[in-house]
PDB file of N, CA and C in Angstrom:
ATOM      1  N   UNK A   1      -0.398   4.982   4.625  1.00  0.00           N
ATOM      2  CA  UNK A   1      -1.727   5.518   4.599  1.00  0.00           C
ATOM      3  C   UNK A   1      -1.720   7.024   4.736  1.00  0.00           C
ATOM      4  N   UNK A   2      -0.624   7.578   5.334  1.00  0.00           N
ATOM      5  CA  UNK A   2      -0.644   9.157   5.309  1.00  0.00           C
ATOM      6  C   UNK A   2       0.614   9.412   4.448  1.00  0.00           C
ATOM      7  N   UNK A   3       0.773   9.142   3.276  1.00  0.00           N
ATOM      8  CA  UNK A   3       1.904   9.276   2.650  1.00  0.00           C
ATOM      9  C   UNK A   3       1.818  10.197   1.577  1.00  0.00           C
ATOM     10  N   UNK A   4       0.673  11.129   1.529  1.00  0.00           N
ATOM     11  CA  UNK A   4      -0.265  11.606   0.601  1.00  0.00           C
ATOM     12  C   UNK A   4       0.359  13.002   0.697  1.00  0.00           C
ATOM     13  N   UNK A   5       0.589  12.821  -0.696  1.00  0.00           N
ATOM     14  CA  UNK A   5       1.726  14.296  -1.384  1.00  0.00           C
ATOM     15  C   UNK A   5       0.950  15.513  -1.012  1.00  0.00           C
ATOM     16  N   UNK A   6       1.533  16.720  -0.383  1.00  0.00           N
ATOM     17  CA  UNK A   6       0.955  17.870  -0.081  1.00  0.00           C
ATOM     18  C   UNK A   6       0.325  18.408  -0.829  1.00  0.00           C
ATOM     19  N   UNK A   7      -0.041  18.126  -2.363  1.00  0.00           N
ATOM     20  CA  UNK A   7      -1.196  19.010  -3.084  1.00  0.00           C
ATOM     21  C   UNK A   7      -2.224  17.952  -3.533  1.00  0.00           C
ATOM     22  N   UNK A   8      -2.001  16.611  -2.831  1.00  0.00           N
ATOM     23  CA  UNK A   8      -3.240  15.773  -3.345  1.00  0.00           C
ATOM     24  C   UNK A   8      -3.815  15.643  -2.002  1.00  0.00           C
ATOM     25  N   UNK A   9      -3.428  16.564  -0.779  1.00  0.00           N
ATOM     26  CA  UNK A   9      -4.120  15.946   0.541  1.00  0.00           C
ATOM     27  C   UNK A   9      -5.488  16.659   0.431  1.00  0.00           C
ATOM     28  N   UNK A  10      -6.802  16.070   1.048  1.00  0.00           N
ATOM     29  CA  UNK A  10      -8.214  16.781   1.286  1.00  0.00           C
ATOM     30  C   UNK A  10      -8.088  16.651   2.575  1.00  0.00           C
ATOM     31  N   UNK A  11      -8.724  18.309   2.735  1.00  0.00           N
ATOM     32  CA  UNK A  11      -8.636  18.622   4.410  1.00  0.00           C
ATOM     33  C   UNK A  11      -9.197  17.893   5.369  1.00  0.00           C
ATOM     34  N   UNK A  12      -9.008  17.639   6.179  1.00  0.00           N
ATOM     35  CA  UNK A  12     -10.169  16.883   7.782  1.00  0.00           C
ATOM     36  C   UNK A  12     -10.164  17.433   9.054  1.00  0.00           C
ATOM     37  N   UNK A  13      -9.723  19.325   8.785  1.00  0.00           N
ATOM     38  CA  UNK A  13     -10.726  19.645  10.034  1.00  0.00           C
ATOM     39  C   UNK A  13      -9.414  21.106   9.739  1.00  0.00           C
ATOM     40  N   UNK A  14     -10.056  22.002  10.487  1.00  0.00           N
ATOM     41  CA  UNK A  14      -9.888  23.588  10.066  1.00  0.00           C
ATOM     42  C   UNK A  14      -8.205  23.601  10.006  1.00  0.00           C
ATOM     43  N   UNK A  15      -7.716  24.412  10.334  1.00  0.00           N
ATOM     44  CA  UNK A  15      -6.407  25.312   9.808  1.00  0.00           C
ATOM     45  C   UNK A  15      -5.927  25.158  11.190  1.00  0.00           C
ATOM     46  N   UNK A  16      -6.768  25.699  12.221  1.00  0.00           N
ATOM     47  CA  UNK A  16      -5.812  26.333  13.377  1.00  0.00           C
ATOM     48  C   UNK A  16      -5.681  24.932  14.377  1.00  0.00           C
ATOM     49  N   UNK A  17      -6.438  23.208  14.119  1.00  0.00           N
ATOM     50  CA  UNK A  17      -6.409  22.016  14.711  1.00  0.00           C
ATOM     51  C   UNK A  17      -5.262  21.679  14.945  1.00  0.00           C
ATOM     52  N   UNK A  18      -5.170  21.105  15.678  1.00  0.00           N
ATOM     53  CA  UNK A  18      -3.471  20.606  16.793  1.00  0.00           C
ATOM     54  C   UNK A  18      -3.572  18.828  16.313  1.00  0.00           C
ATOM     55  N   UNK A  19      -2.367  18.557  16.582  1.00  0.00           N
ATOM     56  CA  UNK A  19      -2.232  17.447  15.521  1.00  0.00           C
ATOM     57  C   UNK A  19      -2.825  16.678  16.583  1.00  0.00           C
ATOM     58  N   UNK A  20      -2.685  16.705  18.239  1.00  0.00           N
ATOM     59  CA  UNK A  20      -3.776  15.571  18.689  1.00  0.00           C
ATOM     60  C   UNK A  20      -5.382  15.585  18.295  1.00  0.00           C
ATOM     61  N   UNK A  21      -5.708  16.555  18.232  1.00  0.00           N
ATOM     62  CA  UNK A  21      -7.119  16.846  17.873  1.00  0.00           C
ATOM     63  C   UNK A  21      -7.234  16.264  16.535  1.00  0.00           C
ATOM     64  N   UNK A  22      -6.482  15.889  15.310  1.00  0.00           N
ATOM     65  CA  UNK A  22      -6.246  15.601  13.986  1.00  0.00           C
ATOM     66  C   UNK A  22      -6.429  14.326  14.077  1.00  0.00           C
ATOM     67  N   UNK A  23      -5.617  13.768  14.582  1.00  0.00           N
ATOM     68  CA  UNK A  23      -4.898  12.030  14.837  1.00  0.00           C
ATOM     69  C   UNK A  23      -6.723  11.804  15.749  1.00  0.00           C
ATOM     70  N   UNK A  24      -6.978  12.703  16.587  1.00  0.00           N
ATOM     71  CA  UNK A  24      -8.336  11.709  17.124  1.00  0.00           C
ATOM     72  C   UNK A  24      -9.280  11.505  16.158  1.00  0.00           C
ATOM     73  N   UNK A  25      -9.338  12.104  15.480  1.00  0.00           N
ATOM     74  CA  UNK A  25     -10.629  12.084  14.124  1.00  0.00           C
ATOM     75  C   UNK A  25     -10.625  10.646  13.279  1.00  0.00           C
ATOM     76  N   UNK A  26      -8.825  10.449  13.617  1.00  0.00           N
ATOM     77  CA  UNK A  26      -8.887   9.082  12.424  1.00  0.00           C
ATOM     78  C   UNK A  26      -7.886  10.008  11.286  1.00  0.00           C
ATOM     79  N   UNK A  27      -7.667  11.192  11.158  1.00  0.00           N
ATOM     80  CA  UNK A  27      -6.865  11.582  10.315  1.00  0.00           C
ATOM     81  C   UNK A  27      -5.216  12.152  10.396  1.00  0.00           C
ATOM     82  N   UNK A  28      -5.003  12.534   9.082  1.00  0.00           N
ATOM     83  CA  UNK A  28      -3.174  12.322   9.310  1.00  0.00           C
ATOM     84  C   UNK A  28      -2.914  14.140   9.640  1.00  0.00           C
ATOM     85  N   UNK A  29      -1.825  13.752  10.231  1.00  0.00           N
ATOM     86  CA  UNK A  29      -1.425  15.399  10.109  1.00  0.00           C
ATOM     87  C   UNK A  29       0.509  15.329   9.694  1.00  0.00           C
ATOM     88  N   UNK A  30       0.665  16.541   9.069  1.00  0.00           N
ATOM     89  CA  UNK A  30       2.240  16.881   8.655  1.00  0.00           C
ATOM     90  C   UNK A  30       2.447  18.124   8.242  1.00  0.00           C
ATOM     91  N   UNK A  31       3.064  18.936   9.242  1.00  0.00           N
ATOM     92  CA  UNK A  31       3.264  19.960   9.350  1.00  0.00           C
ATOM     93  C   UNK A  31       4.409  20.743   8.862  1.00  0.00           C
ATOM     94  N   UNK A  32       4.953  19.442   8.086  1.00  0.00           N
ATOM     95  CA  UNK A  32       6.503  20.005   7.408  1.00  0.00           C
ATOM     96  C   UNK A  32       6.569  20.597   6.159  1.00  0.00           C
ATOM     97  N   UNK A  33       5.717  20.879   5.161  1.00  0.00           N
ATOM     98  CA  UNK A  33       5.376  21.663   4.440  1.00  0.00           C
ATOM     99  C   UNK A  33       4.214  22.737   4.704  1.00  0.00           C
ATOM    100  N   UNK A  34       5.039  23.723   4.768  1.00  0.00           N
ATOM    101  CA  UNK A  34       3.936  25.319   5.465  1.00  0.00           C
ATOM    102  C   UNK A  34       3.043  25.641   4.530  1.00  0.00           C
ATOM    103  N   UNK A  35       3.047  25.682   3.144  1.00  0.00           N
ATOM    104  CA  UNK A  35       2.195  25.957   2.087  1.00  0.00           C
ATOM    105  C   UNK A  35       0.818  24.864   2.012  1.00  0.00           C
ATOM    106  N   UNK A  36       0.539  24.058   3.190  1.00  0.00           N
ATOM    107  CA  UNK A  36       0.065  22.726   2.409  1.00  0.00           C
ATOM    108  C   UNK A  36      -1.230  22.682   3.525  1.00  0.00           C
ATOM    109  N   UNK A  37      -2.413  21.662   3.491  1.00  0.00           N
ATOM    110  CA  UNK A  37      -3.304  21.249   4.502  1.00  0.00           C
ATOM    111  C   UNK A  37      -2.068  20.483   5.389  1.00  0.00           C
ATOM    112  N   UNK A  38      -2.405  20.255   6.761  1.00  0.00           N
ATOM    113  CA  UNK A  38      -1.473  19.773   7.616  1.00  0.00           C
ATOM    114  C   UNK A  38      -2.571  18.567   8.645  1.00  0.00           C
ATOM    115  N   UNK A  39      -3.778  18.634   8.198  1.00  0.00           N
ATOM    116  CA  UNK A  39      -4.731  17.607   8.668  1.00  0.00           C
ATOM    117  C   UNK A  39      -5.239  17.448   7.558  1.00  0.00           C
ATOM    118  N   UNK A  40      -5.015  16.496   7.160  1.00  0.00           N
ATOM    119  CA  UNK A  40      -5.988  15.519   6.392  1.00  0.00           C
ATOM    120  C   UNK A  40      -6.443  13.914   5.818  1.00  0.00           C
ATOM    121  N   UNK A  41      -7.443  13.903   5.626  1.00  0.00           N
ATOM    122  CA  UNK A  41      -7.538  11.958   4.688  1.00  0.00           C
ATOM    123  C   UNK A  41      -6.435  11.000   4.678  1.00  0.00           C
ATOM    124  N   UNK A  42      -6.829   9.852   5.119  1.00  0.00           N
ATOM    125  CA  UNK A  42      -5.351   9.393   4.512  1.00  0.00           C
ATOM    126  C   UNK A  42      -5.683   8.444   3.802  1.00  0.00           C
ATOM    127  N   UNK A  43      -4.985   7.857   2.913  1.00  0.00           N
ATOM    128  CA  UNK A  43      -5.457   7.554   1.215  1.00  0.00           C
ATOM    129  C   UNK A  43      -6.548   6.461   1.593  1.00  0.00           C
ATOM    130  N   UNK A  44      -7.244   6.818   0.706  1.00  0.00           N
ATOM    131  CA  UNK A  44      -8.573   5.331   0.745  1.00  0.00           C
ATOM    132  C   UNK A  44      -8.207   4.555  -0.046  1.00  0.00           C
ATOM    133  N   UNK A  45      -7.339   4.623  -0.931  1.00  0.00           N
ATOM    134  CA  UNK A  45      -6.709   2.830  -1.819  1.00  0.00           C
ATOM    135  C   UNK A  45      -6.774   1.754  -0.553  1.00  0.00           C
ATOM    136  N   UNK A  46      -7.323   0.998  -0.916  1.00  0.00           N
ATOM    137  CA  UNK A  46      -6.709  -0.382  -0.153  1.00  0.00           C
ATOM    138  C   UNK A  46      -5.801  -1.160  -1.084  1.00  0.00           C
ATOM    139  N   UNK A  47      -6.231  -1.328  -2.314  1.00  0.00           N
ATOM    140  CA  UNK A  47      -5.242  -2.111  -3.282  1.00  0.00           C
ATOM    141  C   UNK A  47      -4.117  -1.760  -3.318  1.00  0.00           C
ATOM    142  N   UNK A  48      -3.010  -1.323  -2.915  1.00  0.00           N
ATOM    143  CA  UNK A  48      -2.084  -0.567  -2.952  1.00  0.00           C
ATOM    144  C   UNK A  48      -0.509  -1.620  -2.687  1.00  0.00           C
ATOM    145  N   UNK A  49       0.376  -1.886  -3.458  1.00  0.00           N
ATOM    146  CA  UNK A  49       1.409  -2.541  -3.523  1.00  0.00           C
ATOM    147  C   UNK A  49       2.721  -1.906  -3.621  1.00  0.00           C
ATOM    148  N   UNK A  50       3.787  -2.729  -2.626  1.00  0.00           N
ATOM    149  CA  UNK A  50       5.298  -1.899  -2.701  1.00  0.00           C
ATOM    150  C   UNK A  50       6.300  -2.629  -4.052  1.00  0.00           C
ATOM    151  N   UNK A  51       5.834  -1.894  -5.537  1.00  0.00           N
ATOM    152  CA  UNK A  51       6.933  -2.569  -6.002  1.00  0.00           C
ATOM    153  C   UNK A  51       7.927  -2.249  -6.076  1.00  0.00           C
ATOM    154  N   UNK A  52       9.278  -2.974  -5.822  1.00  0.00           N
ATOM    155  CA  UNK A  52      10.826  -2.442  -5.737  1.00  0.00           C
ATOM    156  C   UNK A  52      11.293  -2.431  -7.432  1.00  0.00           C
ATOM    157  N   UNK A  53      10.181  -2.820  -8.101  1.00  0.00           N
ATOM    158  CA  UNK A  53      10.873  -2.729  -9.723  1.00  0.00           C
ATOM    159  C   UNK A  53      10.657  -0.991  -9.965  1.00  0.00           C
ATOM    160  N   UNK A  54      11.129  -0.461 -11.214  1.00  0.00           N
ATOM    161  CA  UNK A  54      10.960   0.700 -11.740  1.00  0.00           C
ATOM    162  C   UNK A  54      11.428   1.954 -10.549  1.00  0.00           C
ATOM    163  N   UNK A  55      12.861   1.462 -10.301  1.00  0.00           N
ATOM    164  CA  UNK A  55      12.918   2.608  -8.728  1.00  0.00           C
ATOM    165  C   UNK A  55      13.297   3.677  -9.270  1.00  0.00           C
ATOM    166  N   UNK A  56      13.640   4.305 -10.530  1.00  0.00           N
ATOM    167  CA  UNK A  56      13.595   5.894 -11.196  1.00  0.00           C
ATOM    168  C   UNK A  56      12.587   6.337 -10.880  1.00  0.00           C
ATOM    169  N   UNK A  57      11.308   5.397 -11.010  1.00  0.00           N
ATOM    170  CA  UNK A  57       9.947   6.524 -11.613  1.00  0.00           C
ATOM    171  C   UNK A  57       9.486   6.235  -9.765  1.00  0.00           C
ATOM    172  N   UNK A  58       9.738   6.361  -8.955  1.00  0.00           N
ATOM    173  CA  UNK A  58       9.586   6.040  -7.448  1.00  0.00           C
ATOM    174  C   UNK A  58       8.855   7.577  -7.058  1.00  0.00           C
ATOM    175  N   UNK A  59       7.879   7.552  -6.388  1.00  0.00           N
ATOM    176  CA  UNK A  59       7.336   9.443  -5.982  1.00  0.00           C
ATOM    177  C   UNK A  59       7.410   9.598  -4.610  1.00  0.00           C
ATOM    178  N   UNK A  60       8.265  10.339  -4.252  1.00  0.00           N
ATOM    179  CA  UNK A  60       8.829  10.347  -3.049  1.00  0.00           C
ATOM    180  C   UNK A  60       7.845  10.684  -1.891  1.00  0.00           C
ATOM    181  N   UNK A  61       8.403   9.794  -1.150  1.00  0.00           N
ATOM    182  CA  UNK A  61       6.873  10.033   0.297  1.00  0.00           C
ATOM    183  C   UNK A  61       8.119  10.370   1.522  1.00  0.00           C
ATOM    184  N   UNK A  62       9.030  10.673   1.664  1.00  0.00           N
ATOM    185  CA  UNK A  62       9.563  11.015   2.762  1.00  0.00           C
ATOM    186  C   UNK A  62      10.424  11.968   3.026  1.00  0.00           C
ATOM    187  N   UNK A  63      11.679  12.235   3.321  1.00  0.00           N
ATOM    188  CA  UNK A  63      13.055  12.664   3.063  1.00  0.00           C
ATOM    189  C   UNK A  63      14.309  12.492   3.198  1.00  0.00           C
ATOM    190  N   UNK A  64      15.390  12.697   3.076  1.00  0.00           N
ATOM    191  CA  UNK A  64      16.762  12.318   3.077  1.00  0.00           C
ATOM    192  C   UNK A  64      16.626  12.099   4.566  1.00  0.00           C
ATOM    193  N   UNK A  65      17.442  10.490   4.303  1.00  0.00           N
ATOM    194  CA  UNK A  65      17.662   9.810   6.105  1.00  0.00           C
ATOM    195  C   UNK A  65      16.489   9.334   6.769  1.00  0.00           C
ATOM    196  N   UNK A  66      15.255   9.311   5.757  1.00  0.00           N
ATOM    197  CA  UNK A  66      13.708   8.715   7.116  1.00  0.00           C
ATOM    198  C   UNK A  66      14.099   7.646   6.933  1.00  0.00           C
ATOM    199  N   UNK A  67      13.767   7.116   8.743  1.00  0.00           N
ATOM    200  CA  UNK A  67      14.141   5.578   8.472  1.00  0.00           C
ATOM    201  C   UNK A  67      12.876   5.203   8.297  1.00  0.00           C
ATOM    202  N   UNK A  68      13.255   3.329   7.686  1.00  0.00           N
ATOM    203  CA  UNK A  68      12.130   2.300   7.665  1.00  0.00           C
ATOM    204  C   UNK A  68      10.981   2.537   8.613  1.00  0.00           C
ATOM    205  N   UNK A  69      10.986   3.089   9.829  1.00  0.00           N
ATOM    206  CA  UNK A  69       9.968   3.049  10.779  1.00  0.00           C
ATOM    207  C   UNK A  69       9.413   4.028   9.953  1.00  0.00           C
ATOM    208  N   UNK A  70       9.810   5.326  10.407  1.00  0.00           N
ATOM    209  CA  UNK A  70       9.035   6.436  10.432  1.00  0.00           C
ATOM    210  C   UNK A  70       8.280   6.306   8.667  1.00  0.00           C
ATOM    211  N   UNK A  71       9.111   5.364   7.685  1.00  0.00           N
ATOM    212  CA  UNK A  71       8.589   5.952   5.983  1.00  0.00           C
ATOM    213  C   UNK A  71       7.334   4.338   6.376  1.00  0.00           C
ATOM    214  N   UNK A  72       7.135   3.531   6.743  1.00  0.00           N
ATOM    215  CA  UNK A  72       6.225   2.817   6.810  1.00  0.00           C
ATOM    216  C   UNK A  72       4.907   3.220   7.764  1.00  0.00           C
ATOM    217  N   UNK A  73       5.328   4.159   8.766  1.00  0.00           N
ATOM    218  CA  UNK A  73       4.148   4.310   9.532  1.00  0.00           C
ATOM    219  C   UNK A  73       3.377   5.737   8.559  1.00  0.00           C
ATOM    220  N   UNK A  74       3.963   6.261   7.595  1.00  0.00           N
ATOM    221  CA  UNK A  74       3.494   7.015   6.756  1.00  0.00           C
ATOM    222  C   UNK A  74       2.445   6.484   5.719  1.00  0.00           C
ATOM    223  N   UNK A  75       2.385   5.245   5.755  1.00  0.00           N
ATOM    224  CA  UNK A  75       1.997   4.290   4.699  1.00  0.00           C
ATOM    225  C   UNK A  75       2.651   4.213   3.548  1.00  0.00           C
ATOM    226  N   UNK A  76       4.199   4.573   3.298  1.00  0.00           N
ATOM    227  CA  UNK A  76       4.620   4.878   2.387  1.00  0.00           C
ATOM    228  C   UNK A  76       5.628   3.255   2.042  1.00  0.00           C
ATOM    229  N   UNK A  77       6.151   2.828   0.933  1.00  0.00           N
ATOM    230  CA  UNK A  77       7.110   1.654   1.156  1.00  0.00           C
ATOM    231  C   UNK A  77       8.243   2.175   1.032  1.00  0.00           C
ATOM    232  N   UNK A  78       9.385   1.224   1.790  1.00  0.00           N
ATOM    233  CA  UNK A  78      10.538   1.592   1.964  1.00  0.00           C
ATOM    234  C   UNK A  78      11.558   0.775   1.517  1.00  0.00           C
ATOM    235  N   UNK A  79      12.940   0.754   0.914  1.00  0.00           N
ATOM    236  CA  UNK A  79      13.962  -0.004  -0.080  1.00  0.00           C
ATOM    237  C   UNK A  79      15.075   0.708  -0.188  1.00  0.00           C
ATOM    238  N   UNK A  80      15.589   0.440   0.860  1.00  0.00           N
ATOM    239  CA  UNK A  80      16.893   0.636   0.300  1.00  0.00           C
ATOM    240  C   UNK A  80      17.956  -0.083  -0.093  1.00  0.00           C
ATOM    241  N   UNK A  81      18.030  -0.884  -0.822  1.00  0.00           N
ATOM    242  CA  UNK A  81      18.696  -1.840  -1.526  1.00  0.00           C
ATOM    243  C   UNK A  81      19.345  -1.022  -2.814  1.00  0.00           C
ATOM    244  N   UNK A  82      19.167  -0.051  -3.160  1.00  0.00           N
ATOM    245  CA  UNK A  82      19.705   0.548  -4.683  1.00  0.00           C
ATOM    246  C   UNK A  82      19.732   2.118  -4.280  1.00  0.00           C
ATOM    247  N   UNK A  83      21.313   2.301  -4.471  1.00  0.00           N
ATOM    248  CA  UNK A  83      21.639   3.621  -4.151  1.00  0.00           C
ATOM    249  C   UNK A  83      21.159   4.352  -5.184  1.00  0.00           C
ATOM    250  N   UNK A  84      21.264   5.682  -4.743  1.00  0.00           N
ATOM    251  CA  UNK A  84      20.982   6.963  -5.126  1.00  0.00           C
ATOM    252  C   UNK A  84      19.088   6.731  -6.144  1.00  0.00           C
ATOM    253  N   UNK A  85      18.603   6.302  -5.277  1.00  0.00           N
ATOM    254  CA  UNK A  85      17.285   6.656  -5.683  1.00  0.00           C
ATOM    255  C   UNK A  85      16.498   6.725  -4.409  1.00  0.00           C
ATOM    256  N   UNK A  86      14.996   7.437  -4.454  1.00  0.00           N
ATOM    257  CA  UNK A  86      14.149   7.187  -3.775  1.00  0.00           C
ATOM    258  C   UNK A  86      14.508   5.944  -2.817  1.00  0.00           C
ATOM    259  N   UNK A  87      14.136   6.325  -1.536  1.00  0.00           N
ATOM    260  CA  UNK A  87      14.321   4.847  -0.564  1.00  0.00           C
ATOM    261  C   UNK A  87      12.689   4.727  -0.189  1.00  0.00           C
ATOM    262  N   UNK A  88      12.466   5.843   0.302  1.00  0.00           N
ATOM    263  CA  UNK A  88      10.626   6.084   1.047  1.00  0.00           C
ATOM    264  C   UNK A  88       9.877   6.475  -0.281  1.00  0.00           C
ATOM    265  N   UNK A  89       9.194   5.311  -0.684  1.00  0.00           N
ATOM    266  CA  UNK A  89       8.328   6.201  -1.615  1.00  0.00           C
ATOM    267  C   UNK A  89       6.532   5.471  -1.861  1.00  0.00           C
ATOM    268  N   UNK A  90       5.961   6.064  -2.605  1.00  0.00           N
ATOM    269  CA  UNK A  90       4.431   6.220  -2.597  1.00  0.00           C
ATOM    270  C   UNK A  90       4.077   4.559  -3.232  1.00  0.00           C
ATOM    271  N   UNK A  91       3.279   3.542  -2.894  1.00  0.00           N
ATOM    272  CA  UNK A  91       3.285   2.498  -2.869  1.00  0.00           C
ATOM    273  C   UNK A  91       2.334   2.576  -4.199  1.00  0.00           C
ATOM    274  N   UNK A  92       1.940   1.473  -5.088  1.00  0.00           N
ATOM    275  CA  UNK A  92       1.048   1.903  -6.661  1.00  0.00           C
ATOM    276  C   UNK A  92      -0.119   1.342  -6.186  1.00  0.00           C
ATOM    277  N   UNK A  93      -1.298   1.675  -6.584  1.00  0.00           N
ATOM    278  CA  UNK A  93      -2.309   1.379  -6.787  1.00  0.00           C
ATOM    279  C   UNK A  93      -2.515   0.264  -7.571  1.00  0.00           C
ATOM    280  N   UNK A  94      -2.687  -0.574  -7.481  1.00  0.00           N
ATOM    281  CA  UNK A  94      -3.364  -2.042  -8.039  1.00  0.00           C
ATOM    282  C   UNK A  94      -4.750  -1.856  -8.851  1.00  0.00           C
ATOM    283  N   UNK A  95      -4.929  -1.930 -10.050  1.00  0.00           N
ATOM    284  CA  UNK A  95      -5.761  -1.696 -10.752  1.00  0.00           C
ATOM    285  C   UNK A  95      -7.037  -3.212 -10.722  1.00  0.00           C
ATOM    286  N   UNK A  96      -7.804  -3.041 -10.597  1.00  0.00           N
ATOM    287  CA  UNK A  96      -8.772  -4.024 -10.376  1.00  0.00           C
ATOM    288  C   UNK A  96      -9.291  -4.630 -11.804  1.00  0.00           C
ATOM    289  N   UNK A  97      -9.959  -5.710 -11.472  1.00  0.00           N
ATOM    290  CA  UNK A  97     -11.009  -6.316 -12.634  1.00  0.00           C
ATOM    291  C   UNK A  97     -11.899  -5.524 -13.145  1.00  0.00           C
ATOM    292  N   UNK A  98     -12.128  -4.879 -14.609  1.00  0.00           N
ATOM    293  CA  UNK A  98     -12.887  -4.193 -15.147  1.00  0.00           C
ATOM    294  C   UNK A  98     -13.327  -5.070 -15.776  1.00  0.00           C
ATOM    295  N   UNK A  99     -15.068  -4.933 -16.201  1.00  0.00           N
ATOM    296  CA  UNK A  99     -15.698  -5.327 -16.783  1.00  0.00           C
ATOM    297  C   UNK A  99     -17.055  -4.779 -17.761  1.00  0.00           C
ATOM    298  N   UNK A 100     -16.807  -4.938 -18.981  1.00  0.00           N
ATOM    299  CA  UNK A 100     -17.593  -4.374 -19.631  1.00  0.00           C
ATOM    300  C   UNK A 100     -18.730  -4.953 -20.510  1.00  0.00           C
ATOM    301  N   UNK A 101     -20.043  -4.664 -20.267  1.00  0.00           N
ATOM    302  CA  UNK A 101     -20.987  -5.289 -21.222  1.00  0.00           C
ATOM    303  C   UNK A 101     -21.710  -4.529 -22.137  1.00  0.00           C
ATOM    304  N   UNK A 102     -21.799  -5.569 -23.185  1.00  0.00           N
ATOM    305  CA  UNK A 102     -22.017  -5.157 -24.366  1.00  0.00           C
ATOM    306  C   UNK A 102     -23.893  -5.277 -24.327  1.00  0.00           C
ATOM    307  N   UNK A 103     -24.489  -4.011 -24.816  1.00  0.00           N
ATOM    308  CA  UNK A 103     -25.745  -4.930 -24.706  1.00  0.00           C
ATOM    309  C   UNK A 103     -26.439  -4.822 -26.243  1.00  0.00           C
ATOM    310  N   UNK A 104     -27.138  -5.893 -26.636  1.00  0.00           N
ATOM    311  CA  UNK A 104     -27.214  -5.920 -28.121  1.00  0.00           C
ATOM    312  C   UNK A 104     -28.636  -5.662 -27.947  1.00  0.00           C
ATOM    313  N   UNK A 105     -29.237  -5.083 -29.235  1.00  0.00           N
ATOM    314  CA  UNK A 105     -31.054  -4.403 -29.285  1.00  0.00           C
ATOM    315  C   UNK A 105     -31.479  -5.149 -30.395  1.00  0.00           C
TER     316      UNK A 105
END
């Protein structure tokens, strides 16, 4: 749920907020990229699935060595079953039932 790449995060509360003050709001904070918001949203997908197929195209949610704990409490999924790719990465969005009507005159 806070696995949300540093240029897709939306802010949730000023610049100079301390990550307890962040975390009380209900929102994420990550302070490991300096260029980036360091409080913000954490993803509103609920549909969201870990597939272990297609692990090239994997978008990385963590870094070299995060373990299973720390890349799941990110909301991110975790696999390491297949070397040298992504292990922590961004879980897909599940596309829903669309429906379209036609209306005749």
């Amino acid at each position: 749920r806070c696995g949300v790449q540093p240029k897709s995060r939306d802010n949730c509360g000023d610049p100079m907020i301390t990550e307890e003050e962040c975390v009380k709001k209900g929102c994420c904070y990550d302070s490991s990229v300096s260029d980036s918001i360091w409080c913000f949203n954490p993803w509103k997908f609920e549909a969201t699935e870990c597939n272990p197929a297609g692990p090239r195209a994997r978008v990385n949610c963590g870094y070299s060595g995060i373990s299973e704990k720390n890349c799941t409490d990110k909301g991110c999924c975790f696999d390491d079953s297949i070397p040298q790719v992504v292990w922590c990465y961004q879980p897909e969005i599940q596309a829903g039932t669309v429906y379209s009507i036609q209306l005749i005159s």
